[in-house]
C-alpha atoms as a PDB file:
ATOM      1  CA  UNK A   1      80.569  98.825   3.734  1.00  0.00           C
ATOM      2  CA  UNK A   2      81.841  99.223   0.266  1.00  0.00           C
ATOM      3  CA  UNK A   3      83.732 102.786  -0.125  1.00  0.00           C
ATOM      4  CA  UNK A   4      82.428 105.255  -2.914  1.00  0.00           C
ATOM      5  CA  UNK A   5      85.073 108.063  -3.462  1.00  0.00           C
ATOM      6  CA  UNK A   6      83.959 111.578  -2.966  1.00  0.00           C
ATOM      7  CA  UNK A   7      85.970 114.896  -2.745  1.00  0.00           C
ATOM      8  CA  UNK A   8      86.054 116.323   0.505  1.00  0.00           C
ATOM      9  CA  UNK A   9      83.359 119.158   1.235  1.00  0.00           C
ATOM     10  CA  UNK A  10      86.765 121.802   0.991  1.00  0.00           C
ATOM     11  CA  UNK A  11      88.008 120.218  -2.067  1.00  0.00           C
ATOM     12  CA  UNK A  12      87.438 121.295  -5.356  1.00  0.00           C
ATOM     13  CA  UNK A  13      88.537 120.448  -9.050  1.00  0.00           C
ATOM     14  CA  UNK A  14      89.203 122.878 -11.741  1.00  0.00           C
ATOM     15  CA  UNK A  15      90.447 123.111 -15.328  1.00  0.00           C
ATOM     16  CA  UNK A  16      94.010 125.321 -15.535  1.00  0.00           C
ATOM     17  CA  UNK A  17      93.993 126.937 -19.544  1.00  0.00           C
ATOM     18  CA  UNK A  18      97.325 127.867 -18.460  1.00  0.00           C
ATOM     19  CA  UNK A  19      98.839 124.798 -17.354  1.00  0.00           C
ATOM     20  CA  UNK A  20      96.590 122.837 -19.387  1.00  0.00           C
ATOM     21  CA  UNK A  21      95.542 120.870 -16.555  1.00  0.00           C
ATOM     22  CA  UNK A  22      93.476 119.856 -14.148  1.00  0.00           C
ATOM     23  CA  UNK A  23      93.786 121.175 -10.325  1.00  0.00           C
ATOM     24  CA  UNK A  24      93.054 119.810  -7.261  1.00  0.00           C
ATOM     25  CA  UNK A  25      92.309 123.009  -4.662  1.00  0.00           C
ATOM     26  CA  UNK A  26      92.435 122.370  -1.055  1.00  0.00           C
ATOM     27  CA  UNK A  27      93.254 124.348   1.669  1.00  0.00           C
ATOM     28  CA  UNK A  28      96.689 125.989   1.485  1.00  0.00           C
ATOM     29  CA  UNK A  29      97.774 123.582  -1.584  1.00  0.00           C
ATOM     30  CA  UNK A  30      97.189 123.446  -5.199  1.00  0.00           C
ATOM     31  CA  UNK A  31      97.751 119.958  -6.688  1.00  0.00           C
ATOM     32  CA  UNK A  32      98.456 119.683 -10.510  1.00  0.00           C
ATOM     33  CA  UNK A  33      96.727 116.097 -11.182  1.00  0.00           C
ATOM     34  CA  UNK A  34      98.685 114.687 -14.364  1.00  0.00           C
ATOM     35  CA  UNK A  35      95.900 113.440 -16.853  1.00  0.00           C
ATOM     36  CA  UNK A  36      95.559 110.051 -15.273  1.00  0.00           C
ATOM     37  CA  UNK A  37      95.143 110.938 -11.811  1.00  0.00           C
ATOM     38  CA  UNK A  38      92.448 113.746 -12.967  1.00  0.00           C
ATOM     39  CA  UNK A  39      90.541 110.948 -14.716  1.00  0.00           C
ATOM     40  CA  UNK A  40      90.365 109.367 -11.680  1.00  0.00           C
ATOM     41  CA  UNK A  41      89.362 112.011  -9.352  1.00  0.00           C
ATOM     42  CA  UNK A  42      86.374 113.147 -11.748  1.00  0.00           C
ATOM     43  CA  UNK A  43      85.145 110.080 -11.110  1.00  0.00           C
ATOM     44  CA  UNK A  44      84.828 110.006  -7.117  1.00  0.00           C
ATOM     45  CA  UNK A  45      81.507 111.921  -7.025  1.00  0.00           C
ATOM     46  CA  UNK A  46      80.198 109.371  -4.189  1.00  0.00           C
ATOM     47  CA  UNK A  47      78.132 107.298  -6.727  1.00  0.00           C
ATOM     48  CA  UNK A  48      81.229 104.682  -7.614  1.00  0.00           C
ATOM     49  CA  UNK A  49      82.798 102.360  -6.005  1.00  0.00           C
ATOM     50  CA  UNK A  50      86.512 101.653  -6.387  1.00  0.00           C
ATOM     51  CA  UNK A  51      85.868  98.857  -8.751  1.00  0.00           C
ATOM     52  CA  UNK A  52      83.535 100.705 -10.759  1.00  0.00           C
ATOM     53  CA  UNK A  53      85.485 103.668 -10.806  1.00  0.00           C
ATOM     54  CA  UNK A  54      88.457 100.875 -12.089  1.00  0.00           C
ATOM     55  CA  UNK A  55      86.148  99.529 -14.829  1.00  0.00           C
ATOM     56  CA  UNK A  56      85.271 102.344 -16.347  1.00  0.00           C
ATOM     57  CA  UNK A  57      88.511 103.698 -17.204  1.00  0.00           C
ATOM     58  CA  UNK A  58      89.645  99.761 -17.993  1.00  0.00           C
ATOM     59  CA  UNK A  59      92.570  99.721 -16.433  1.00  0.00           C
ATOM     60  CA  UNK A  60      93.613  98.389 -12.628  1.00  0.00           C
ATOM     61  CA  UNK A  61      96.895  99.435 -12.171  1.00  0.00           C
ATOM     62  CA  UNK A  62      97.265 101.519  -9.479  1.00  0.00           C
ATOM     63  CA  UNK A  63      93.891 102.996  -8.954  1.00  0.00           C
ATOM     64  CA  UNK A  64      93.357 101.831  -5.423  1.00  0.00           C
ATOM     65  CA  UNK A  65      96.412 102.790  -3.683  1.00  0.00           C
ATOM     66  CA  UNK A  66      96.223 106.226  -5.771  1.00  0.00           C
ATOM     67  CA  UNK A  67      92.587 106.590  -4.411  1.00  0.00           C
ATOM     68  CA  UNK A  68      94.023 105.136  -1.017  1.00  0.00           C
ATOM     69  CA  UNK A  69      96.531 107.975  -0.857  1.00  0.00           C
ATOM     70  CA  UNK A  70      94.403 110.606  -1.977  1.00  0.00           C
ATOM     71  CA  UNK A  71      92.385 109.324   0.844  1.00  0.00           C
ATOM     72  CA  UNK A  72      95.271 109.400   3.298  1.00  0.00           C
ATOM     73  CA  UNK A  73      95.900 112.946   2.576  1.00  0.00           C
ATOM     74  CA  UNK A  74      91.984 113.896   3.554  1.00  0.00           C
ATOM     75  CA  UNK A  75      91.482 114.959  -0.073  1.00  0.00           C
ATOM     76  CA  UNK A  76      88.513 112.357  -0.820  1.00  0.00           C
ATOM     77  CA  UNK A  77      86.225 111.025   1.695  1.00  0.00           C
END
């Protein structure tokens, strides 16, 4: 079975005007994504595989073991 990112149900993105980035709310922990890793994340609605999810913002490197780790951590299922 080929994965398709989603954020956990408890997970939740959200644009900081004051930081002038992007958050990544889970339980007891507020991650500030850089713009990259935001990109990224907007993406893993469930729809996309990996490698789509690589195509579309044409680039490779280091998607996959940024999604793996995101993963890892319980953020995405």
């Amino acid at each position: 079975m080929t994965w398709r990112p989603a954020l956990s149900p408890y997970a939740r993105l959200r644009d900081c005007t004051v930081r002038g980035a992007t958050l990544l709310i889970v339980p007891e922990r507020i991650v500030v994504l850089s713009t990259e890793a935001a990109s990224v994340v907007a993406l893993c609605d469930g729809t996309r595989t990996v490698a789509e999810i690589t195509t579309e913002l044409g680039e490779s490197d280091g998607v996959g073991e940024f999604l793996d780790d995101v993963r890892e951590r319980g953020w995405l299922r």
